[in-house]
Structures are given as C-alpha cells and as structure tokens.
C-alpha atoms as a PDB file:
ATOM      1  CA  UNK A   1       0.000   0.000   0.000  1.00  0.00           C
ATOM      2  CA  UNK A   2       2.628   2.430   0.677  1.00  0.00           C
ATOM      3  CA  UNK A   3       4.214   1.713  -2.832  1.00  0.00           C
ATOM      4  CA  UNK A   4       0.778   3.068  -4.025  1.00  0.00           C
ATOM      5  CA  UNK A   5       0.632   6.135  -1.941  1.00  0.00           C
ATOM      6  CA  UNK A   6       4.290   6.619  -3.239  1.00  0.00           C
ATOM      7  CA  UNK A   7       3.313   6.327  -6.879  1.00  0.00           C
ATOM      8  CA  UNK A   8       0.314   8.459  -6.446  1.00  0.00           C
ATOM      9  CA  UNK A   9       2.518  11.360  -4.706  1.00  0.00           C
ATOM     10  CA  UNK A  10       4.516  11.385  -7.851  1.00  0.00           C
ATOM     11  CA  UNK A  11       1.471  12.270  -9.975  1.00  0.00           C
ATOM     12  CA  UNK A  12      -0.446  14.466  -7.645  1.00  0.00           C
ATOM     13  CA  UNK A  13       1.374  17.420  -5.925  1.00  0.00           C
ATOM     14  CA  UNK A  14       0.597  19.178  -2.685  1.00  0.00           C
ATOM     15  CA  UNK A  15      -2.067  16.474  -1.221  1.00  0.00           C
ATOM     16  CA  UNK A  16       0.056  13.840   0.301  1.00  0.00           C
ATOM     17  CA  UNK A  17      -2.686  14.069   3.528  1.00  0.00           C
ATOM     18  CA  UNK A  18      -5.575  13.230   1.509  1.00  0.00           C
ATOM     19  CA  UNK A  19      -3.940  10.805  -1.090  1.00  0.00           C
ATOM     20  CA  UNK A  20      -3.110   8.753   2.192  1.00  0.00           C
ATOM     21  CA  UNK A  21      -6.072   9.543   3.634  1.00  0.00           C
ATOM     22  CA  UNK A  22      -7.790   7.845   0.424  1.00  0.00           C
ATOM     23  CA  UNK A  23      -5.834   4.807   0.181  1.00  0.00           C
ATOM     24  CA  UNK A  24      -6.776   4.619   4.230  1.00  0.00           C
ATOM     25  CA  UNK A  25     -10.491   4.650   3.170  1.00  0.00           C
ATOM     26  CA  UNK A  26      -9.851   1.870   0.677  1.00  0.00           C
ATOM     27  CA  UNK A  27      -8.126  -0.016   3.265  1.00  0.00           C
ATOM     28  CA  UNK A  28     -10.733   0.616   5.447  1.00  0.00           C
ATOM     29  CA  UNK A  29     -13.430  -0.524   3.041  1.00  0.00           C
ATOM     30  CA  UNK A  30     -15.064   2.592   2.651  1.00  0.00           C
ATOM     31  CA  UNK A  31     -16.338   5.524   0.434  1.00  0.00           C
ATOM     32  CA  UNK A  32     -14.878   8.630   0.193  1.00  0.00           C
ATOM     33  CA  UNK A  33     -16.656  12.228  -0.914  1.00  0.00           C
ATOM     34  CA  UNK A  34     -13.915  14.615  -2.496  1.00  0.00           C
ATOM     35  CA  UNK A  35     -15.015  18.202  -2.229  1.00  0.00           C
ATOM     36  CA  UNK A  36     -13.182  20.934  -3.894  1.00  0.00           C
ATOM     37  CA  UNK A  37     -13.395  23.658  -6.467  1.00  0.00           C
ATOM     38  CA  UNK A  38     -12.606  22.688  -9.912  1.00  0.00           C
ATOM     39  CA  UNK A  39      -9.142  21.933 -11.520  1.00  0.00           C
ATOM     40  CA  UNK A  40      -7.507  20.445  -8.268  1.00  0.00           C
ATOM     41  CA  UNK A  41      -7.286  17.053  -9.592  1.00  0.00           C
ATOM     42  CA  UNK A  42     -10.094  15.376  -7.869  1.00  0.00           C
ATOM     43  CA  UNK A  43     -11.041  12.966 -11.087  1.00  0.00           C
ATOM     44  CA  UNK A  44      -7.283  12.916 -11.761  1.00  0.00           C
ATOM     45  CA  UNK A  45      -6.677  11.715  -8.003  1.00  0.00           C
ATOM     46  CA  UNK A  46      -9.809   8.753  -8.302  1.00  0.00           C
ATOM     47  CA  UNK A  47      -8.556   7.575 -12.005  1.00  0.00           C
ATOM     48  CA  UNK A  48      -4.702   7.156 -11.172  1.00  0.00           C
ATOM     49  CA  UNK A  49      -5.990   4.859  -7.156  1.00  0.00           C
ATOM     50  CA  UNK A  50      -8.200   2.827 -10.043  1.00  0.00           C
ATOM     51  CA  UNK A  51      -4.902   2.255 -12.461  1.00  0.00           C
ATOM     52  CA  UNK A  52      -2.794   1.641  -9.486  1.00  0.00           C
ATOM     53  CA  UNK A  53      -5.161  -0.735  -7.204  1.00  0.00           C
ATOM     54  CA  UNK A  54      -5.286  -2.911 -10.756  1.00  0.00           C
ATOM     55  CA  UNK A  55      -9.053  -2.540 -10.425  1.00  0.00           C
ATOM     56  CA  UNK A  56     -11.829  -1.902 -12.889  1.00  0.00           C
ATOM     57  CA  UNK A  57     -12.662   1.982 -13.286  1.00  0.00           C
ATOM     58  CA  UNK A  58     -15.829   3.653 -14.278  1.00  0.00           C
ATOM     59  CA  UNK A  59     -17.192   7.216 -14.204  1.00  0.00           C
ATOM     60  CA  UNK A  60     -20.235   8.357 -13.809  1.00  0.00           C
ATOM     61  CA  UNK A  61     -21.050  12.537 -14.908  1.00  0.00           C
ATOM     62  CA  UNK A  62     -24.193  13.169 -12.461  1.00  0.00           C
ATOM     63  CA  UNK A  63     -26.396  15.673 -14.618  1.00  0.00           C
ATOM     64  CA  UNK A  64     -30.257  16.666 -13.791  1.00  0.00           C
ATOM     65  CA  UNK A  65     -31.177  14.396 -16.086  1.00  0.00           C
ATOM     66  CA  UNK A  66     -29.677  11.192 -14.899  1.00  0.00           C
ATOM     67  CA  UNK A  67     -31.766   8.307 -13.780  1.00  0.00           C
ATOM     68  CA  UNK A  68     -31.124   5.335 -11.354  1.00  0.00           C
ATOM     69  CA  UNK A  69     -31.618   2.783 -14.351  1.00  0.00           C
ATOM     70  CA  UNK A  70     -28.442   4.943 -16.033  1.00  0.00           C
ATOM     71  CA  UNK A  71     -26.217   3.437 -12.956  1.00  0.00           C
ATOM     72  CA  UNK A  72     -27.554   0.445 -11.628  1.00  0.00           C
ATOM     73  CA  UNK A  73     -28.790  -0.726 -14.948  1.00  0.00           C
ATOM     74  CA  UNK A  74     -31.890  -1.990 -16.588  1.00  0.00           C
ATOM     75  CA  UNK A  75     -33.865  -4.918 -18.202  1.00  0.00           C
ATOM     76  CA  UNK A  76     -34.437  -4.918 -21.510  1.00  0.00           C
ATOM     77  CA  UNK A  77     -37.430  -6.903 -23.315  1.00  0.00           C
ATOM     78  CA  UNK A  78     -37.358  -8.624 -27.268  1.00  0.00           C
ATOM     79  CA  UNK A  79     -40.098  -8.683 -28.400  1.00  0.00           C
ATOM     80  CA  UNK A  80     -39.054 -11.426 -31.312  1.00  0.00           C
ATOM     81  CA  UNK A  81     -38.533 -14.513 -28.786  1.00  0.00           C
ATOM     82  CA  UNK A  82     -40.614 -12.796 -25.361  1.00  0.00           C
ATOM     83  CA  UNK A  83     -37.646 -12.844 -23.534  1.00  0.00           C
ATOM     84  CA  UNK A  84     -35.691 -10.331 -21.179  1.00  0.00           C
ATOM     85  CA  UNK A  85     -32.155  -9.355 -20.268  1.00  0.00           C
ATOM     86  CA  UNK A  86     -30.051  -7.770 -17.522  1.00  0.00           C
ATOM     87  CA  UNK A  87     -27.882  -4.765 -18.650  1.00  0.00           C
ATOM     88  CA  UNK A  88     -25.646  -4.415 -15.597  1.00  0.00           C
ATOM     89  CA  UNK A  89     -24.803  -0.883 -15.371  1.00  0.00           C
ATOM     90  CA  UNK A  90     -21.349   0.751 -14.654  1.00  0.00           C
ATOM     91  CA  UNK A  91     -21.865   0.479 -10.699  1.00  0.00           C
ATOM     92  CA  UNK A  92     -20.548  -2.897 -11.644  1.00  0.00           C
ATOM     93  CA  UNK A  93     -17.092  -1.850 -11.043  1.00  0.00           C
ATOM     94  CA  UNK A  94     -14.179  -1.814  -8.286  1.00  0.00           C
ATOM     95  CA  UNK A  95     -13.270   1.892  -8.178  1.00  0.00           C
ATOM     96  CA  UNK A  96     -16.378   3.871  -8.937  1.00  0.00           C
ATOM     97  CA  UNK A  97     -16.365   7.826  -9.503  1.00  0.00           C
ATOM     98  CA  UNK A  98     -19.517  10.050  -8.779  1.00  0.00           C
ATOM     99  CA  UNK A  99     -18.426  12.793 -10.729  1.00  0.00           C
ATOM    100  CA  UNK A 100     -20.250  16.098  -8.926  1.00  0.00           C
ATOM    101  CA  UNK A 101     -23.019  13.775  -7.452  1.00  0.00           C
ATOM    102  CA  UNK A 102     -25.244  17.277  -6.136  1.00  0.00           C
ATOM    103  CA  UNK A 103     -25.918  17.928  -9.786  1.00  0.00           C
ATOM    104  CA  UNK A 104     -28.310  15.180  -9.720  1.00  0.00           C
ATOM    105  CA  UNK A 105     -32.001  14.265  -7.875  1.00  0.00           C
ATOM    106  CA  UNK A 106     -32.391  12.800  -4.915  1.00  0.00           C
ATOM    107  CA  UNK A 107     -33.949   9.618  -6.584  1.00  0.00           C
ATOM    108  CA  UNK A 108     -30.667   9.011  -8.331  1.00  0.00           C
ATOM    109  CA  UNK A 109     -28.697   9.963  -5.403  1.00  0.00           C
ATOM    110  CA  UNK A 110     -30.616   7.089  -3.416  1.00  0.00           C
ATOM    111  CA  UNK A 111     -29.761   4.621  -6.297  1.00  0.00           C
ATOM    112  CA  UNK A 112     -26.039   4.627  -4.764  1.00  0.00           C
ATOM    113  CA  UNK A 113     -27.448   3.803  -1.087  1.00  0.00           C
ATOM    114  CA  UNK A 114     -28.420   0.214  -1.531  1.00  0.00           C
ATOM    115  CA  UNK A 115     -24.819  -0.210  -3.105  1.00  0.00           C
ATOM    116  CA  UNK A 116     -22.469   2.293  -1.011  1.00  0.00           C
ATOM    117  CA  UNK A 117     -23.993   0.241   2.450  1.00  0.00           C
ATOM    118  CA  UNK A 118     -24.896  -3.413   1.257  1.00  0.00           C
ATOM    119  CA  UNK A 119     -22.226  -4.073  -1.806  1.00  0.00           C
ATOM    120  CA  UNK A 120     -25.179  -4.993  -3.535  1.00  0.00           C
ATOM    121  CA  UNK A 121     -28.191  -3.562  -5.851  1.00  0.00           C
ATOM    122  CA  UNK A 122     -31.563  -4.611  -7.293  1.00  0.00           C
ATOM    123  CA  UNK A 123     -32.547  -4.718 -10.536  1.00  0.00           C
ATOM    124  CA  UNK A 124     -36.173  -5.082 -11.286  1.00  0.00           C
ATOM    125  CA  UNK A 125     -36.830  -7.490  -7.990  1.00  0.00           C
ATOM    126  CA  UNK A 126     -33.160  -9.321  -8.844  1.00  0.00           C
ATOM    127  CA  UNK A 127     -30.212  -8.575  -6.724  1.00  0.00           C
ATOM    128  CA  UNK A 128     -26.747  -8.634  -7.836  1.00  0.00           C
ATOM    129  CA  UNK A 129     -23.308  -8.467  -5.945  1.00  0.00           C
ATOM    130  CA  UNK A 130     -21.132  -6.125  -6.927  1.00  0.00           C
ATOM    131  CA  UNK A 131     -17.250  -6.739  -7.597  1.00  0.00           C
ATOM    132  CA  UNK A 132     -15.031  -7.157  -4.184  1.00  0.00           C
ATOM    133  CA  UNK A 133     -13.503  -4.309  -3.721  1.00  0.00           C
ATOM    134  CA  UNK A 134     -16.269  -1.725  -4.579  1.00  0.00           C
ATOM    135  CA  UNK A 135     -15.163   1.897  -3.498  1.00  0.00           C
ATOM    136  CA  UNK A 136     -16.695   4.874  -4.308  1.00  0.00           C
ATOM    137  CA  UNK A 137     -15.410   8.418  -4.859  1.00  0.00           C
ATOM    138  CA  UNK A 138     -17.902  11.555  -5.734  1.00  0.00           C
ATOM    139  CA  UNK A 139     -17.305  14.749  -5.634  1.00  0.00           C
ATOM    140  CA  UNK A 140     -18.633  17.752  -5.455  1.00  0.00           C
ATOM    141  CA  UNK A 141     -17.937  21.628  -6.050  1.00  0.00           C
ATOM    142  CA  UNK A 142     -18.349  23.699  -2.968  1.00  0.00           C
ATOM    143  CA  UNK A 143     -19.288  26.941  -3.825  1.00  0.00           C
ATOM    144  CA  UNK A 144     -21.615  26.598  -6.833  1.00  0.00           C
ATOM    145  CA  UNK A 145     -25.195  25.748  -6.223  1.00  0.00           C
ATOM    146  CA  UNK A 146     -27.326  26.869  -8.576  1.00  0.00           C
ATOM    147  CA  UNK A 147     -29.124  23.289  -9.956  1.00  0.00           C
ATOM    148  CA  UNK A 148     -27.333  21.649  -7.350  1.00  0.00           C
ATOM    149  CA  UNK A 149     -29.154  18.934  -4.852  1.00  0.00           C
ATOM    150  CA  UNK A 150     -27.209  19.230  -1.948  1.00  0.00           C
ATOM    151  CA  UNK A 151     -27.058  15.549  -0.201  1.00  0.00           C
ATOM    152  CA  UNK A 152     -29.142  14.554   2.430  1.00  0.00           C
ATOM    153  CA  UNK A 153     -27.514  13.417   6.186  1.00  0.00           C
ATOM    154  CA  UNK A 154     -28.508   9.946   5.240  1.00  0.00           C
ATOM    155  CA  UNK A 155     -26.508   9.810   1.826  1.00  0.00           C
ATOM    156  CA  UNK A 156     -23.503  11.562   3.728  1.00  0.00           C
ATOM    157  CA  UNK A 157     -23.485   8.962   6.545  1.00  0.00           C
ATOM    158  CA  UNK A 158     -22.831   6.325   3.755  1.00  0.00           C
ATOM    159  CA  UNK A 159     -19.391   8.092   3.313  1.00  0.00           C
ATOM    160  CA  UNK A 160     -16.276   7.142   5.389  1.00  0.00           C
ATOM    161  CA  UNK A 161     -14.388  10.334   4.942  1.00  0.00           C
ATOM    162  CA  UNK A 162     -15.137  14.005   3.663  1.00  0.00           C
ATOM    163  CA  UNK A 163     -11.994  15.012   2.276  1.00  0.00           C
ATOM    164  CA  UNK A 164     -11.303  18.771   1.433  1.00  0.00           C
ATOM    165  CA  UNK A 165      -9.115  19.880  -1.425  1.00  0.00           C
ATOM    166  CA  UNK A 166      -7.695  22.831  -0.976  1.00  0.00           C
ATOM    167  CA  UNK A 167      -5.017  24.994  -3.752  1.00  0.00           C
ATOM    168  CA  UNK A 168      -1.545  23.489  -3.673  1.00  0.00           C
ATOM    169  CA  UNK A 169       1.214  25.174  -2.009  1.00  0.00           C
ATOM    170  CA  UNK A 170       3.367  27.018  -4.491  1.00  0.00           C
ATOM    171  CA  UNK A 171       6.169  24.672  -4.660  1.00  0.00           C
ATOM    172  CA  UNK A 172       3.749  22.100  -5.452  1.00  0.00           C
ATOM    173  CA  UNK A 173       2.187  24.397  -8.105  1.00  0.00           C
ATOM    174  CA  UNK A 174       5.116  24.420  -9.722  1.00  0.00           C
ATOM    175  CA  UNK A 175       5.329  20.781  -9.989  1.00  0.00           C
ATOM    176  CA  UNK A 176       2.210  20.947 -11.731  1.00  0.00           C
ATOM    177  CA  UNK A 177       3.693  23.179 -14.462  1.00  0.00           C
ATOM    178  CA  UNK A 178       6.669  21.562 -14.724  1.00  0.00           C
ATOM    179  CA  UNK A 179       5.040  17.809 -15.249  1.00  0.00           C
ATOM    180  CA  UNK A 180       2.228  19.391 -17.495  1.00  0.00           C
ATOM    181  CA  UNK A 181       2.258  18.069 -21.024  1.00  0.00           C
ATOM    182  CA  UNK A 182       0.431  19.884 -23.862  1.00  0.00           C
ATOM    183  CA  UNK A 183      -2.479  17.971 -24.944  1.00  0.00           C
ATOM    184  CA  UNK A 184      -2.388  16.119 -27.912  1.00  0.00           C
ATOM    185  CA  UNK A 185       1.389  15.897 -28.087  1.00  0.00           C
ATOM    186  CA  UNK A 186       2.085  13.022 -25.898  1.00  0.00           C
ATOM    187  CA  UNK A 187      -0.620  11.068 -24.998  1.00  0.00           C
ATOM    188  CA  UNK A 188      -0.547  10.094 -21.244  1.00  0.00           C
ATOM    189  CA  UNK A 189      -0.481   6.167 -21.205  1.00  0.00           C
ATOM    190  CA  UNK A 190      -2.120   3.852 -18.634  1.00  0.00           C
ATOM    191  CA  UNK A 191      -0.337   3.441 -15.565  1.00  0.00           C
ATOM    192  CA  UNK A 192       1.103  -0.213 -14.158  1.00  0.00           C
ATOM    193  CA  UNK A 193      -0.961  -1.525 -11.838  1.00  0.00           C
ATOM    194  CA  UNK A 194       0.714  -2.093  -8.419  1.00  0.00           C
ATOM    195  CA  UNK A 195      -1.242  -3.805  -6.186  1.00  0.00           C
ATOM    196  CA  UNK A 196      -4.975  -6.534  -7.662  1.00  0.00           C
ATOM    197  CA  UNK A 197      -8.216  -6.255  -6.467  1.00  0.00           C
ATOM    198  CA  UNK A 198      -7.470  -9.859  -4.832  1.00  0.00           C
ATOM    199  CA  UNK A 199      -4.405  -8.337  -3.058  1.00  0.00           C
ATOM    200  CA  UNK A 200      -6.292  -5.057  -1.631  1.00  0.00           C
ATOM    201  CA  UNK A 201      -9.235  -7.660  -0.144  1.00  0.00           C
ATOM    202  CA  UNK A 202      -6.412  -9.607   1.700  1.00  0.00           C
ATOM    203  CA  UNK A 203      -5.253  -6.693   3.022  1.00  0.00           C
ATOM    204  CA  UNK A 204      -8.762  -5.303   3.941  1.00  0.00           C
ATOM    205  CA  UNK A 205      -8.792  -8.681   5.993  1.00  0.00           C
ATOM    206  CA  UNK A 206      -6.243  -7.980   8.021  1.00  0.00           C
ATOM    207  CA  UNK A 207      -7.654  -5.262   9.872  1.00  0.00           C
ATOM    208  CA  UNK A 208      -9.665  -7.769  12.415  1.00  0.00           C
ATOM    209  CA  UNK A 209      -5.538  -8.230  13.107  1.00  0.00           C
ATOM    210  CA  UNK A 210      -5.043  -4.987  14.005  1.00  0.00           C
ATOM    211  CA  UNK A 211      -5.236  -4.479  18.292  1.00  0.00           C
ATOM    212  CA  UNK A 212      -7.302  -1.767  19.746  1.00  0.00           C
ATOM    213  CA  UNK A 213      -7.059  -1.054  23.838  1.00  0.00           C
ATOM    214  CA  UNK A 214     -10.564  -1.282  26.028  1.00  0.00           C
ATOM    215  CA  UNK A 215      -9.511   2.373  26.663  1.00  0.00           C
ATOM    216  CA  UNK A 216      -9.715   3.545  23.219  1.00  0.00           C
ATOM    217  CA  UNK A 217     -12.733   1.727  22.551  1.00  0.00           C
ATOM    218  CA  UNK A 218     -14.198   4.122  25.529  1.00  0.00           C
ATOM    219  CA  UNK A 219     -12.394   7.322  23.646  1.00  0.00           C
ATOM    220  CA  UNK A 220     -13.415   6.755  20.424  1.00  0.00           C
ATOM    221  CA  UNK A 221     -16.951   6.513  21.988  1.00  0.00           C
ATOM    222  CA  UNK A 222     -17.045   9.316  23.844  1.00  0.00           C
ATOM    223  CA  UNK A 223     -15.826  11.374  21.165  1.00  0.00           C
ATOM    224  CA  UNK A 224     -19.197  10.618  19.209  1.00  0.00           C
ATOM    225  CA  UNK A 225     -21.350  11.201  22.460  1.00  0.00           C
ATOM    226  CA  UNK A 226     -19.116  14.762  23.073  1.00  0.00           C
ATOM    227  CA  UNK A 227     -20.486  15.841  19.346  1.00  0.00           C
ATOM    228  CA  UNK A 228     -24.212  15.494  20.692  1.00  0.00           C
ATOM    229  CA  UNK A 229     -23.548  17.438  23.559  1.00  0.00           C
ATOM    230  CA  UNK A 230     -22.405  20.430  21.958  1.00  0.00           C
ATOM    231  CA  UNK A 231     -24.865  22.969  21.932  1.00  0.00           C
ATOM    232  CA  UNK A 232     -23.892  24.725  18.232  1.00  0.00           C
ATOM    233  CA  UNK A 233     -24.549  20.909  17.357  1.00  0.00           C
ATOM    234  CA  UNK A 234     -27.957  20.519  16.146  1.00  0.00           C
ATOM    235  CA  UNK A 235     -27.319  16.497  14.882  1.00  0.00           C
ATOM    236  CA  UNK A 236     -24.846  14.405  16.210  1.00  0.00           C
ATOM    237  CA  UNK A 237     -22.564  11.945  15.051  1.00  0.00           C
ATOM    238  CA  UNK A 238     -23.897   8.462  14.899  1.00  0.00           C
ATOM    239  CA  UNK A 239     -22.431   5.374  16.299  1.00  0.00           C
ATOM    240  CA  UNK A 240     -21.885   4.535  12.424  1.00  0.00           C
ATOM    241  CA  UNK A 241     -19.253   7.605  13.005  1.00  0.00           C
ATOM    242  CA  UNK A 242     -17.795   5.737  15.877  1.00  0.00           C
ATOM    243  CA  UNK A 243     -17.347   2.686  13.579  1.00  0.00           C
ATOM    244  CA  UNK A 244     -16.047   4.689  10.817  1.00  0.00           C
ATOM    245  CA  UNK A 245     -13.270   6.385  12.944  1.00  0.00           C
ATOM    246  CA  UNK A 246     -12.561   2.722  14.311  1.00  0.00           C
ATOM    247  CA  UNK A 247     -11.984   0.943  10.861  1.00  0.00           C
ATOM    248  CA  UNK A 248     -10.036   4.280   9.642  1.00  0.00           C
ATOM    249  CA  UNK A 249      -8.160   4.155  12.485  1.00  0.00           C
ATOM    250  CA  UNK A 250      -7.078   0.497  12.107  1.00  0.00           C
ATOM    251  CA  UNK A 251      -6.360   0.996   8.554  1.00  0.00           C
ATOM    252  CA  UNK A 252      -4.676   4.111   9.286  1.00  0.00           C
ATOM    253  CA  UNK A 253      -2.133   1.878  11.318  1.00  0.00           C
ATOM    254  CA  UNK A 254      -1.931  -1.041   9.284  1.00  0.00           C
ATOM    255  CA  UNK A 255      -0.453   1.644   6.773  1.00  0.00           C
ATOM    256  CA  UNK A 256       1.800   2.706   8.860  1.00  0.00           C
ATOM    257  CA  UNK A 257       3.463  -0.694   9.910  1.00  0.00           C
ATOM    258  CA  UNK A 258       1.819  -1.313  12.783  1.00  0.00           C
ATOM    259  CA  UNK A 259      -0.289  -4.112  14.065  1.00  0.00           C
ATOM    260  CA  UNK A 260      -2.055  -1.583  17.027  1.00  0.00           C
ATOM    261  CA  UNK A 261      -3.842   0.879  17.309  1.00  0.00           C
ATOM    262  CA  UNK A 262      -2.988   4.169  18.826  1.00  0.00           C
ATOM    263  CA  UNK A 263      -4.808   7.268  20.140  1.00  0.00           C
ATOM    264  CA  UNK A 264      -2.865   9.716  17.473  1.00  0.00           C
ATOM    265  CA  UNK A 265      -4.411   7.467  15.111  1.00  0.00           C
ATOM    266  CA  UNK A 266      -8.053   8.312  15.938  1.00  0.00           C
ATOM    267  CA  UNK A 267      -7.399  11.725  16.331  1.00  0.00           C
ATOM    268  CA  UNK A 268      -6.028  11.752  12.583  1.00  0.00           C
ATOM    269  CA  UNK A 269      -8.770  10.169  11.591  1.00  0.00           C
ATOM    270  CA  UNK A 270     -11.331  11.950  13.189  1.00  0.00           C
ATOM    271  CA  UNK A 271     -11.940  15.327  11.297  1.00  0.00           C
ATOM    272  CA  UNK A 272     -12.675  13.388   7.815  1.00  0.00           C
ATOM    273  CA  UNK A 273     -14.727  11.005   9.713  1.00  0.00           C
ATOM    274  CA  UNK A 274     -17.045  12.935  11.018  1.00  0.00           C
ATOM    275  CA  UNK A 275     -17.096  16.591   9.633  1.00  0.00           C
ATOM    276  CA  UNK A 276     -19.916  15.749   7.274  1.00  0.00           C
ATOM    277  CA  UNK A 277     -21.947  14.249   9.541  1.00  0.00           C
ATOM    278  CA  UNK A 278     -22.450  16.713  12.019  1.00  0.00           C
ATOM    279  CA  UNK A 279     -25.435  19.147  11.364  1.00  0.00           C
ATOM    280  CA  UNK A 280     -24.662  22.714  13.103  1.00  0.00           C
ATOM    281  CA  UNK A 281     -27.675  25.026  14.360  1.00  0.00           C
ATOM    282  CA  UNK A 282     -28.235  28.029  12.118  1.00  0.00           C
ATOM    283  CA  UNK A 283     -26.931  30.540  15.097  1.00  0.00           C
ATOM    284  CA  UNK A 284     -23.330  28.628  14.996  1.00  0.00           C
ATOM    285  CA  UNK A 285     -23.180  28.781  11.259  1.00  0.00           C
ATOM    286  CA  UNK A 286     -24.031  32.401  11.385  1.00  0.00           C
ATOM    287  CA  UNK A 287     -21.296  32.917  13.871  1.00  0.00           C
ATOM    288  CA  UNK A 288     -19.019  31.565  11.210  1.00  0.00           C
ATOM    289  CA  UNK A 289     -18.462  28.183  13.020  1.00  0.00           C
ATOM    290  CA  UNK A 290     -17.602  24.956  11.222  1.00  0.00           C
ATOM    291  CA  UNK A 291     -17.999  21.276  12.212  1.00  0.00           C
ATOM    292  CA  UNK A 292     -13.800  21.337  11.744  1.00  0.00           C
ATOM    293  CA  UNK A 293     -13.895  23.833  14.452  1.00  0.00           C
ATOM    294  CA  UNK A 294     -15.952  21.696  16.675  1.00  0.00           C
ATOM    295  CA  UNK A 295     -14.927  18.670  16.119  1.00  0.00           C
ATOM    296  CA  UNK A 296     -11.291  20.161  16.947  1.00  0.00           C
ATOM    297  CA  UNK A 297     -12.520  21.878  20.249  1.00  0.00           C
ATOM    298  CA  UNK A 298     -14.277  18.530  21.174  1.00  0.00           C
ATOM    299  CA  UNK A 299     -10.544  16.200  20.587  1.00  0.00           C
ATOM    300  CA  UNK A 300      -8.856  18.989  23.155  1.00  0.00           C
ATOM    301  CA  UNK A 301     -11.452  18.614  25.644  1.00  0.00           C
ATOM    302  CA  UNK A 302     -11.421  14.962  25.937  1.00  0.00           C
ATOM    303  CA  UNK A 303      -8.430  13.145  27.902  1.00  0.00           C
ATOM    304  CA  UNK A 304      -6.525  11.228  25.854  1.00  0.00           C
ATOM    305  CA  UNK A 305      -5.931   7.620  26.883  1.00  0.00           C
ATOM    306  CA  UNK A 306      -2.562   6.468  27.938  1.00  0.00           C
END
C-alpha cells in the first residue's frame, strides 16, 4: 500500500494528507466524498488509485437528467422470442467515480445507497453483488449551487471520509507546471498496476488483526457522544461515526506498519470522519463556526488515553 501512496505522490502534488487519507479509506473498506473547487485534480486523483489498485474503473457525470436505471442498470425486453435481459450498469465496477453527485435528484442519489452500504443492488426485484472491492469516490464543487441537490444526512453517513481539497502550495504548483504536457502531443499512457483487487481484499482482511485497547474503545466513543452534547450541534454523530473512525483508524495503522492501534491514530482520523456528519444550528453557522472547528474543540477537551 505504501508503494501506491508513493506512486500516487509522484502524480499528484501538494495532497500527500488526503492521497493517504484515500488509500486509508480503501483499506478501510469505505467511500470517500472529495469536495473541492474545480481543476484540483479530484477525477485525476480517483482515475490514477483505479490504475494503481489494478481494479476496474468507471465514471459516472451526475447531470439533472440522470436516472437510477443509467447506474444500476436496466432490463431490456425482445419482443421477437418474449424474452428479457439484464444490462448491468457501470456500478458494476471496483473503483467507482460520482463525478459532482449534487448535480443530480435525490432519486438518483438514493440509487447509490443500496450499493455504497450493502455491496449490492436490485434490478427489477433481482439482486446482484457487486465486484469485491467496490469503493466509491464523488465529488462535489463547494461553492456553486445553482441546480445543485445538496445531499441529504442519510446519503452523507454512507461516506467514510469528507476530504477537502484545498489549492496546492506554491512549490507544489510548480510541480504541476513543470510535469504538465500539452495535450495532444504526448498522450498520457495507462499506468502499471501495483497492487490486484485480490491483493487489496487480503489486506482489507487484516484489519480484524489490528489491536485496539478497552480504553480507546471508551475514547473513540465518547468522542461521538461529546459531538451530541455540543450545543452549536444541532445532529450528532452516529455510532456509524464511531465505527467509521474505528476501521479508519485500524487501517490508518496497518499503513503505517503497525499491528495496534494508537490514540494519534483516531485523532487523525477523526476530522474526515465525522465533519460531514455533524449538522450545526443556524446561530453557529451564522457565527461563522464549522464542524472542523468543533470537532477540533471537542478532541482537546477529551483526555486522551494512555
């Protein structure tokens, strides 16, 4: 795995955070929702994990107009011998990308739940497993809503982390023009996959390896009940939060050699985890107050475990 987060840091400049914290999610068996504003390499970032991971890759452009059939697929009838047939659609994939998911209703939206929580989907009363690994990564653009649908808590919770792309520093900026290639003169060729899908499932597998202490079990929980205390905290965390920091956390140090957990790990792992599933009131947003900022103020009031 750390061959892959190598190989990706060579193609993607200034987000060596979030390119680990991706490969953690995969690890983790997770989904992952990029936000950023356009050009920072968030399809760029999904495409080269898909090439690397040796998995299948398919993308999906979420427009208005896009229906559930046009991503879980559909059953067509002939009519010459009365017969029907399955056309599997491109959720049928390992690496999935949700390319600016908001664009599209909340009906399509919902198509990805059965999938993003179950690994499976149902076509026309049938169900059908999908391909082991499945991860998905959507994005979306956070500062243009006009004929946006903004996602609803229950889509969010489906998501393991919220990452945030933010503009490169300007070292790495020039990395990007330096490495940039004019289109059409050199075409950029597939890259070498590094790792199977068969490899990243055996590694998934060895997370029930990984130790966690009774005390962080207690930390990790009373992070999640801290978040529903908070008064500028109009919706929790859920204890699906507290399982997603746990796996993240696990995977996090599985990554990093280690067969145990520790409590820097959770703390790591904690603003992605959570930040999009915490609903603030209207008064704390007004104040200027983000779940970040809360989320932060709740890890330095807690004791950490020793």
């Amino acid at each position: 795995m750390n061959e892959l987060i190598q190989s990706m840091e060579q193609r993607l400049f200034g987000q060596k955070l979030n390119i680990r914290l991706l490969v953690t999610a995969l690890l983790a068996g997770g989904h992952v929702l990029l936000e950023g504003v356009p050009g920072l390499g968030k399809t760029k970032m999904a495409r080269t994990l898909a090439e690397l991971s040796g998995g299948d890759y398919r993308r999906i452009q979420f427009t208005p107009d896009l229906m559930p059939g046009d991503i879980i697929g559909s059953v067509i009838y002939h009519m010459q011998d009365h017969s029907f047939t399955t056309i599997q659609g491109p959720i049928f994939t390992n690496v999935l990308l949700a390319d600016e998911i908001n664009r599209s209703g909340p009906k399509t939206q919902a198509a990805l739940l059965e999938a993003m929580e179950e690994r499976q989907v149902t076509i026309q009363g049938n169900t059908y497993k999908l391909p082991n690994p499945f991860f998905v990564v959507a994005t979306q653009n956070p500062v243009e809503y006009e004929g946006t649908y903004p996602l609803p808590e229950a889509q969010l919770d489906r998501f393991l982390f919220k990452l945030v792309l933010d503009y490169p520093g300007e070292e790495a900026e020039v990395e990007i023009l330096r490495s940039h290639v004019p289109f059409g003169q050199h075409q950029e060729e597939s890259l070498a996959a590094i790792l199977t899908p068969e490899r990243i499932t055996e590694l998934q597998r060895r997370l029930s390896d990984v130790v966690v202490e009774e005390s962080l079990y207690t930390y990790i929980a009373t992070i999640i009940r801290k978040t529903r205390e908070s008064k500028r905290v109009q919706l929790g965390a859920s204890p699906r939060a507290g399982i997603a920091v746990l796996m993240a956390s696990k995977a996090w140090a599985l990554l990093d050699g280690r067969t145990y957990v520790t409590p820097d790990d959770i703390k790591l792992v904690a603003r992605p985890a959570l930040r999009h599933r915490l609903l603030l009131t209207p008064q704390a947003e007004l104040e200027g107050g983000t779940s970040d900022h809360i989320i932060q103020e709740t890890l330095g009031s807690i004791p950490v475990p020793r």
